[in-house]
C-alpha atoms as a PDB file:
ATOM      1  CA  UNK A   1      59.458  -4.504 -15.769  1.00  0.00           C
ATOM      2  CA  UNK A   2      56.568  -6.331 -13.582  1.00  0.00           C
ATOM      3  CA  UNK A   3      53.596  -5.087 -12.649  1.00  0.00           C
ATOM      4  CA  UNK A   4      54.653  -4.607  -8.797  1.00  0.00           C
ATOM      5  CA  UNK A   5      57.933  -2.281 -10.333  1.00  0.00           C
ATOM      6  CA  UNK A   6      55.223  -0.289 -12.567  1.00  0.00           C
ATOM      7  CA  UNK A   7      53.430   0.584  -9.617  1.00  0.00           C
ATOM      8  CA  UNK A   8      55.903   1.692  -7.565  1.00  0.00           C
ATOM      9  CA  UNK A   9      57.483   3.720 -10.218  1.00  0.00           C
ATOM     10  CA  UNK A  10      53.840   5.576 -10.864  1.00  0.00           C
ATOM     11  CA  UNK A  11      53.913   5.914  -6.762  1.00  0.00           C
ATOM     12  CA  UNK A  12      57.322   7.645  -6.856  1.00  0.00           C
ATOM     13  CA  UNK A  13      56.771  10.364  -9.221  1.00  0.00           C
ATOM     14  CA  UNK A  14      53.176  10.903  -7.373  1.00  0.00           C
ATOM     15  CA  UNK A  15      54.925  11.363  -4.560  1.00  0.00           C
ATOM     16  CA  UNK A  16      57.636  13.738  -6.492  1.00  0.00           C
ATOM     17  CA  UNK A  17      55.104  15.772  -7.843  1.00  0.00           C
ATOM     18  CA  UNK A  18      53.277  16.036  -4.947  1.00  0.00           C
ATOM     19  CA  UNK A  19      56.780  17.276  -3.521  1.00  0.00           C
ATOM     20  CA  UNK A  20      57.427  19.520  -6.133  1.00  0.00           C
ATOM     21  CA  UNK A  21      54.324  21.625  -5.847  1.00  0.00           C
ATOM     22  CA  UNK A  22      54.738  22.514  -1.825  1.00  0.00           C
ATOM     23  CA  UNK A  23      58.623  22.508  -2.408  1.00  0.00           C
ATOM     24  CA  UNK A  24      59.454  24.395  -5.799  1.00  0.00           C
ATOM     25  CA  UNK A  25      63.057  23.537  -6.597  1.00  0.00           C
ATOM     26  CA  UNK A  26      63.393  27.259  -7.576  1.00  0.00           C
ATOM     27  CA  UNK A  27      62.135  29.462  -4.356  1.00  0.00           C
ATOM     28  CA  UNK A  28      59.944  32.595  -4.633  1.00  0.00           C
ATOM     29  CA  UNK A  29      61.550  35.724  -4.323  1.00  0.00           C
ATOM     30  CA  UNK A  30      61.060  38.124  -0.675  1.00  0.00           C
ATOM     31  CA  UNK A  31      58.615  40.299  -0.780  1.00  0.00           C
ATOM     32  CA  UNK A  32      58.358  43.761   1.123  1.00  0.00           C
ATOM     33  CA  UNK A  33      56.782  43.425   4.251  1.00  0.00           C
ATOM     34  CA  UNK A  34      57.007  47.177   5.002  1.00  0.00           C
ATOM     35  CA  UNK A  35      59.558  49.787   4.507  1.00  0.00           C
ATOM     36  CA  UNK A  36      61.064  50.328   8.157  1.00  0.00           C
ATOM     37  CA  UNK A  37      62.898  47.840  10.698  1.00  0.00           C
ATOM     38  CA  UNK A  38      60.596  46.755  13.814  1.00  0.00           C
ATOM     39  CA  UNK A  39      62.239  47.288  16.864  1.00  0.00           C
ATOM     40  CA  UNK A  40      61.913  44.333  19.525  1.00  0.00           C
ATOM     41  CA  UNK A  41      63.295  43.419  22.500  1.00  0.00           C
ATOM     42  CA  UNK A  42      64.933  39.862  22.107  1.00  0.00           C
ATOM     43  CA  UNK A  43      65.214  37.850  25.278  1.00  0.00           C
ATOM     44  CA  UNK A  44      68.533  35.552  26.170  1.00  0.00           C
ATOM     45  CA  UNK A  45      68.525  31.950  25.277  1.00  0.00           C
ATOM     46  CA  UNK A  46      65.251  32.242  23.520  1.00  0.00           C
ATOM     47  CA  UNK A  47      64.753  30.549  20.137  1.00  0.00           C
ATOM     48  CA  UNK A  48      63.266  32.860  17.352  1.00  0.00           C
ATOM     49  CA  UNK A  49      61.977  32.485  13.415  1.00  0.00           C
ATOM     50  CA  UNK A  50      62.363  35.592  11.371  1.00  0.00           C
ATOM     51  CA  UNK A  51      60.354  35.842   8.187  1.00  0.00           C
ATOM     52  CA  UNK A  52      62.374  35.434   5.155  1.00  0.00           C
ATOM     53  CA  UNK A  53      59.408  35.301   2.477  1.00  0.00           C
ATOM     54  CA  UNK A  54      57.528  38.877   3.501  1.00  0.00           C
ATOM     55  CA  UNK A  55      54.506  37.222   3.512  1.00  0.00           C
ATOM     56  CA  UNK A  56      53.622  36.669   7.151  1.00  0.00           C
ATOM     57  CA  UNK A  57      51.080  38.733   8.847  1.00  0.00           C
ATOM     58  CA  UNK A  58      53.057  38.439  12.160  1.00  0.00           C
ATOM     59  CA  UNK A  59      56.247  40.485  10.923  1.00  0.00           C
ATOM     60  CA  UNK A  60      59.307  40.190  11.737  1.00  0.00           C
ATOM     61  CA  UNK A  61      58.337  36.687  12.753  1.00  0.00           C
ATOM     62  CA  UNK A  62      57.188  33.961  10.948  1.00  0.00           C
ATOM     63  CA  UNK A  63      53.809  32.691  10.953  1.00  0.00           C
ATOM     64  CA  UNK A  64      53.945  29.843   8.391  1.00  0.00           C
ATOM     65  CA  UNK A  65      52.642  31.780   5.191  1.00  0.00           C
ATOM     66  CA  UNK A  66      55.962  30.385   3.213  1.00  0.00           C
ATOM     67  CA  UNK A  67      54.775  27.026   3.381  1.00  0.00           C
ATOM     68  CA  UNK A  68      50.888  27.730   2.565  1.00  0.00           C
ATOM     69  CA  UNK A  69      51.667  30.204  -0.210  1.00  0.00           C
ATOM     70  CA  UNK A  70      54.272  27.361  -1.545  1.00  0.00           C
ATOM     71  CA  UNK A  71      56.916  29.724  -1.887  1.00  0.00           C
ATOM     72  CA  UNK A  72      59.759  27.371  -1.211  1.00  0.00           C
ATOM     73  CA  UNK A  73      61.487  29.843   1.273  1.00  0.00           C
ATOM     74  CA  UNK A  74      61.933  28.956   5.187  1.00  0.00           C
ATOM     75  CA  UNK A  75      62.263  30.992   8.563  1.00  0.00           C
ATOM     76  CA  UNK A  76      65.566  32.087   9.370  1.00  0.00           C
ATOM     77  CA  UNK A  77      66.113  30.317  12.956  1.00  0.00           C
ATOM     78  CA  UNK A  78      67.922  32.279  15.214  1.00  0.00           C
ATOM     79  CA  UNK A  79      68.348  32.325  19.514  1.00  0.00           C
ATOM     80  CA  UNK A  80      69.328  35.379  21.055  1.00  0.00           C
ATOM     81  CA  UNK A  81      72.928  35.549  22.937  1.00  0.00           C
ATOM     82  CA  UNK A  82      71.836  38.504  25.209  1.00  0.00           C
ATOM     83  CA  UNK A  83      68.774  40.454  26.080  1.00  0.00           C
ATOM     84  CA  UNK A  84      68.212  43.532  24.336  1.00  0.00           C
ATOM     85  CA  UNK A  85      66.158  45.668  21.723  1.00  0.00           C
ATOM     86  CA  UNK A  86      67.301  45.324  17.905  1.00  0.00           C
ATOM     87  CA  UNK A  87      65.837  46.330  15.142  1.00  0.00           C
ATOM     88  CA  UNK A  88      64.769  43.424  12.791  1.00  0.00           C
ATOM     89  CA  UNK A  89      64.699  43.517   9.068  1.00  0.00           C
ATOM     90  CA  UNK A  90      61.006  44.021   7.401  1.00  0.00           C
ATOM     91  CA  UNK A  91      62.118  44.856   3.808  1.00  0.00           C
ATOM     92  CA  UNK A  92      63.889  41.649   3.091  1.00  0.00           C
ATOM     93  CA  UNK A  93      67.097  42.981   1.035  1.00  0.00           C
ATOM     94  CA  UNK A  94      69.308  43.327   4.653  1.00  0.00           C
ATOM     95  CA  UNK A  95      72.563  41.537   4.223  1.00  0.00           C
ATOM     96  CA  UNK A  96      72.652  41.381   7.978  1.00  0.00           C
ATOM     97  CA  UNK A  97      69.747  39.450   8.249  1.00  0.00           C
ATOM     98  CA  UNK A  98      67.440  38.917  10.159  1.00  0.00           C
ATOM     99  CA  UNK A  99      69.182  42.604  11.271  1.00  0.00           C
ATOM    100  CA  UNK A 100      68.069  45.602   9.285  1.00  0.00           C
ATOM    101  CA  UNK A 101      71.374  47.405   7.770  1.00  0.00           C
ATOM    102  CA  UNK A 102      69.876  50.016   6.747  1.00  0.00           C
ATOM    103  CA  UNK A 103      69.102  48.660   3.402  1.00  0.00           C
ATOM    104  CA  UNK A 104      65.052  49.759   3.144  1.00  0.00           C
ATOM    105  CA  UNK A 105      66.367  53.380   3.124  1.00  0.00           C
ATOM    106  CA  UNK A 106      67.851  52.815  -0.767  1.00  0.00           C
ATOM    107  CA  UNK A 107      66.013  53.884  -3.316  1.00  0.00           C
ATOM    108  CA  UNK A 108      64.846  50.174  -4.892  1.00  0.00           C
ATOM    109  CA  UNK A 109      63.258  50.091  -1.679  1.00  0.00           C
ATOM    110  CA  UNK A 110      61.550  53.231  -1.062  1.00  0.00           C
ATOM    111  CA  UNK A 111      60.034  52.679  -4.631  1.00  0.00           C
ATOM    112  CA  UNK A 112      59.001  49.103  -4.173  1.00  0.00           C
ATOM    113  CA  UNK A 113      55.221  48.415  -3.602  1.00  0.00           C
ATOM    114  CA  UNK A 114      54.660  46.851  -0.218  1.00  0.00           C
ATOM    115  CA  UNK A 115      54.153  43.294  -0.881  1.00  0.00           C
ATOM    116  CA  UNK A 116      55.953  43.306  -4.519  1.00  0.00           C
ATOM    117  CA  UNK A 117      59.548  41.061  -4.219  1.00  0.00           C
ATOM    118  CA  UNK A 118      62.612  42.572  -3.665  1.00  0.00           C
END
C-alpha cells in the first residue's frame, strides 16, 4: 500500500467513527414523554414530525433532541389527509403510531418513570 492509500484509509474510518457516534448502528430505546395522548387539531395537507425518541421538549412533535442526544432514532413524518383533532401518542409503546391506542393506560406504562424507555 502507498502512502496516498494509507491516508485515505485513516480518512475513511475517521469519517466512520465520526458516523458511528451521531448514528449508533443500534438505536436508543423511546422513552416516556408523559403518560396521556395530547389532543391536537391536525390541519389538511400539512406536513408533520412526531417524536419517536420521547425526548423532545415540544411533545408530540419533534424538536431535534434525537439527533443531539445521539440516540439514533428519527421523527416519524407524517401529512394530514383531513382536518381534525386526534389524539397523538406521548408514551411511545402505541402500535398506531404516531396515534395513541390506548396503550399508556397498561400497566408497564402507568408504572414507568416519565422519561425512563419503554
Amino acid at each position: 500500500m502507498d502512502l496516498r492509500g494509507a491516508g485515505m484509509l485513516v480518512q475513511r474510518r475517521h469519517i466512520f467513527s465520526w458516523l458511528a457516534r451521531w448514528f449508533p448502528k443500534t438505536p436508543a430505546k423511546p422513552v416516556v414523554a408523559q403518560k396521556i395522548p395530547i389532543k391536537v387539531e391536525l390541519v389538511a395537507g400539512k406536513t408533520y414530525r412526531w417524536c419517536v425518541c420521547g425526548r423532545s421538549k415540544k411533545q408530540p412533535f419533534c424538536d431535534g433532541s434525537h439527533f443531539f442526544q445521539r440516540t439514533g432514532l428519527f421523527p416519524l413524518k407524517f401529512k394530514a389527509q383531513e382536518t381534525r383533532t386526534v389524539a397523538l401518542c406521548t408514551c411511545k409503546a402505541t402500535k398506531k403510531p404516531p396515534y395513541c391506542d390506548g396503550t399508556h393506560r397498561s400497566e408497564p406504562i402507568q408504572k414507568a418513570e416519565v422519561g425512563s424507555p419503554v
